[in-house]
N, C-alpha and C. Protein backbone atom coordinates (compact mmCIF):
# COMPACT_ATOMS: atom_id res chain seq x y z
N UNK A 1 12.84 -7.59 2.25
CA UNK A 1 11.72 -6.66 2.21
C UNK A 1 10.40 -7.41 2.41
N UNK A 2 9.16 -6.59 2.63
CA UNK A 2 8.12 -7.27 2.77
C UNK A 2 7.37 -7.24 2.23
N UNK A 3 6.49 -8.34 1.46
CA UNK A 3 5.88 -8.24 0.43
C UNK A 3 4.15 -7.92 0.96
N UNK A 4 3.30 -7.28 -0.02
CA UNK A 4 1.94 -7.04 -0.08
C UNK A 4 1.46 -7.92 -1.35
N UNK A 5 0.38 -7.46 -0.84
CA UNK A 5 -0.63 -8.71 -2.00
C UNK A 5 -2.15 -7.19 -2.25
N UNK A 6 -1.89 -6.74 -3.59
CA UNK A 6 -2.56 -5.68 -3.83
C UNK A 6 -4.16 -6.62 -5.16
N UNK A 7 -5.18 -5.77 -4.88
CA UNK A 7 -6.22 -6.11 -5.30
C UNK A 7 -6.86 -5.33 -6.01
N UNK A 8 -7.16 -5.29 -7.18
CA UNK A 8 -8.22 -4.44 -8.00
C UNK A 8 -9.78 -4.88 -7.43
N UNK A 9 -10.02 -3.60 -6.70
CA UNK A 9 -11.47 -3.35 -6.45
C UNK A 9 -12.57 -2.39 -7.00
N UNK A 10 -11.63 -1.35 -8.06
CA UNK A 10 -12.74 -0.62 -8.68
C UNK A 10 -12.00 -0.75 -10.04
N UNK A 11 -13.10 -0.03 -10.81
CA UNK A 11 -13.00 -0.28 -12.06
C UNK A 11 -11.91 1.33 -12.50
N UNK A 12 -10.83 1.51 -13.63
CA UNK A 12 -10.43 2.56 -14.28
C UNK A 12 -10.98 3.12 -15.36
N UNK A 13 -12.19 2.79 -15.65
CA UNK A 13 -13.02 3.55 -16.73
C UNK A 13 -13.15 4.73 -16.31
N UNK A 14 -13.14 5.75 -16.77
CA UNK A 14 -13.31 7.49 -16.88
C UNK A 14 -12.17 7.51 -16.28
N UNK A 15 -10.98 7.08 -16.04
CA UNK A 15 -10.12 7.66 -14.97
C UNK A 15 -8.67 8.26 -15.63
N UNK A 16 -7.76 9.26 -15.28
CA UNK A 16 -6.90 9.30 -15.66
C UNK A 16 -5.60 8.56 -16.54
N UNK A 17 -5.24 8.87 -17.71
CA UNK A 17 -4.01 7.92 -17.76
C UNK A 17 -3.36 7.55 -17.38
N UNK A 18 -2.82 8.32 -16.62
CA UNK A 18 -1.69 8.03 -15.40
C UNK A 18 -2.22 6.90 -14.68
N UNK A 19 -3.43 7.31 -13.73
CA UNK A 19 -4.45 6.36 -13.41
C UNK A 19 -3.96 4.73 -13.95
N UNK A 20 -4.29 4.73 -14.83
CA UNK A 20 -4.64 3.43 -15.89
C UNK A 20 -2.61 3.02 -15.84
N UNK A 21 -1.71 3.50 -16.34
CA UNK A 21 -0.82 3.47 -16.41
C UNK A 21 -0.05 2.91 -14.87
N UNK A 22 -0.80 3.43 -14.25
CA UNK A 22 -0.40 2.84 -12.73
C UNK A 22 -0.58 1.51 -12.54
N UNK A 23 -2.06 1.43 -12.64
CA UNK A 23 -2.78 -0.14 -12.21
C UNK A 23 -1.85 -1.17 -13.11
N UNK A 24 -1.24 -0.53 -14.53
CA UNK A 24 -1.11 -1.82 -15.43
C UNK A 24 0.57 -1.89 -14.74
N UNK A 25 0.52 -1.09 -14.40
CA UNK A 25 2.74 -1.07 -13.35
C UNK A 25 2.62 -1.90 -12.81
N UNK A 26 1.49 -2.14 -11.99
CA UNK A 26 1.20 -2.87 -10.11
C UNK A 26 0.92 -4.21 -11.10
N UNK A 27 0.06 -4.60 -12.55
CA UNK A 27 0.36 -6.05 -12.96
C UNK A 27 -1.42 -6.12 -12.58
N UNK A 28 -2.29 -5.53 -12.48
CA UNK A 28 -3.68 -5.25 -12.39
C UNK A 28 -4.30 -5.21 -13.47
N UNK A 29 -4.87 -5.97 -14.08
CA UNK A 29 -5.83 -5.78 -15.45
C UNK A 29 -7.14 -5.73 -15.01
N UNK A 30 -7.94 -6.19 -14.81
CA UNK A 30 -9.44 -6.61 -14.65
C UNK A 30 -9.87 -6.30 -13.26
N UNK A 31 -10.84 -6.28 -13.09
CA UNK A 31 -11.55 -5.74 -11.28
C UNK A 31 -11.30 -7.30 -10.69
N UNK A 32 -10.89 -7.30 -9.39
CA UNK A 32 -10.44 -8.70 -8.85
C UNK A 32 -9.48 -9.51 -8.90
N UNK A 33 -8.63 -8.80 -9.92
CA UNK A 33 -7.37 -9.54 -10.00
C UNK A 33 -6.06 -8.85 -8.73
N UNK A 34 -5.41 -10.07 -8.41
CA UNK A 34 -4.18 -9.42 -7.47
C UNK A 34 -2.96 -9.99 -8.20
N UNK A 35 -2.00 -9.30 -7.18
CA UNK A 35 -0.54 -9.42 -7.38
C UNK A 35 0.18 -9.16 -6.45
N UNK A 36 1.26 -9.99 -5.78
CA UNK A 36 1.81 -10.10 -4.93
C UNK A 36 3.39 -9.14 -4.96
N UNK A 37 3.36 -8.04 -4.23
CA UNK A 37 5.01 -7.18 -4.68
C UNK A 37 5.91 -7.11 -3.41
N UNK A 38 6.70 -6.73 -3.65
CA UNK A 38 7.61 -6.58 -2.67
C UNK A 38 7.02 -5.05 -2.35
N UNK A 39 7.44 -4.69 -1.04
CA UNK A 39 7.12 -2.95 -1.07
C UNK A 39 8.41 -2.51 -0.55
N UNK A 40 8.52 -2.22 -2.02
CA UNK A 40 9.81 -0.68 -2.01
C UNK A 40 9.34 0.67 -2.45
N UNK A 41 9.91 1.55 -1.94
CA UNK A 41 9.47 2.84 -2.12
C UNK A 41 8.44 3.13 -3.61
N UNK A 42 9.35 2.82 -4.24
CA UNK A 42 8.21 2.74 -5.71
C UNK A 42 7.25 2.14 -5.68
N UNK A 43 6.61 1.14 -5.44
CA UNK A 43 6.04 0.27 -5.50
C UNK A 43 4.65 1.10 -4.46
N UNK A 44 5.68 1.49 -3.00
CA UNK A 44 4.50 2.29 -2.09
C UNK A 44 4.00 3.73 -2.71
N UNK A 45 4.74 3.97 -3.58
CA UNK A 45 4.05 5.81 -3.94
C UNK A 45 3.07 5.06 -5.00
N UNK A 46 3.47 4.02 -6.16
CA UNK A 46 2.49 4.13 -6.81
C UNK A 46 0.98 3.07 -6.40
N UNK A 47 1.11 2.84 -5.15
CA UNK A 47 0.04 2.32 -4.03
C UNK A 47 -0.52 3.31 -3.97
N UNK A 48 -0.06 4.27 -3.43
CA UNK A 48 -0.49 5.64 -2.46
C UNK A 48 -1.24 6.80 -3.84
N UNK A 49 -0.95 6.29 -5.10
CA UNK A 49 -1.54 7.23 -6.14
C UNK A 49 -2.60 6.64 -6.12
N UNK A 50 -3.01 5.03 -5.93
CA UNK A 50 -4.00 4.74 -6.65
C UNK A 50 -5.10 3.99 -5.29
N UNK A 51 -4.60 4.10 -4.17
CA UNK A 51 -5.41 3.62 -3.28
C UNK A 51 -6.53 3.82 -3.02
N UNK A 52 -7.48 4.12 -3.94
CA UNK A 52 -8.55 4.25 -3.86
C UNK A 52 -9.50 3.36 -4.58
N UNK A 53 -8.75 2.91 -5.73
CA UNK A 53 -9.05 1.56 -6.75
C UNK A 53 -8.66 0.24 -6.04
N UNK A 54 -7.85 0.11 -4.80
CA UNK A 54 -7.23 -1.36 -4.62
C UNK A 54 -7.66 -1.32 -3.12
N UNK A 55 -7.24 -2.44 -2.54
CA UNK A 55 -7.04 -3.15 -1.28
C UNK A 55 -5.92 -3.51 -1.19
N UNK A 56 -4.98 -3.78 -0.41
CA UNK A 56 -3.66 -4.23 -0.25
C UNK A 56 -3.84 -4.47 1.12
N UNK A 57 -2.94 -5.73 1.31
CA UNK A 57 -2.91 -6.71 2.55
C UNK A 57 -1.51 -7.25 2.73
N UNK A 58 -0.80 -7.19 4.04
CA UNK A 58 0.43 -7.44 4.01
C UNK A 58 0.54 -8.94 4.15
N UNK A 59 1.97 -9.15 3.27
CA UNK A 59 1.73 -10.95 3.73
C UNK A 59 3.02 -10.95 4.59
């Protein structure tokens, strides 16, 4: 499989739990931090919930 390298670019203050519950799945704590995943289906829906907080770049 092929892995991505996902990035916290906004902040989850005021934002949903789920929200928040997502970012901490993907391994995201703090604005600027990344993490490198494999992308499997899971991994892409809970991208696709929160793509508006991250950057993701394929490696």
């Amino acid at each position: 499989m092929a892995k991505i390298k996902v990035t916290k670019i906004k902040s989850t203050i005021e934002k949903d739990e789920r929200v928040k519950r997502t970012m901490q799945a993907l391994g995201l704590g703090k604005v600027g931090s990344t993490n490198e995943l494999e992308n499997s289906p899971a991994v892409a829906g809970m991208v696709r919930r929160v793509q508006h907080l991250i950057k993701v770049e394929n490696l």
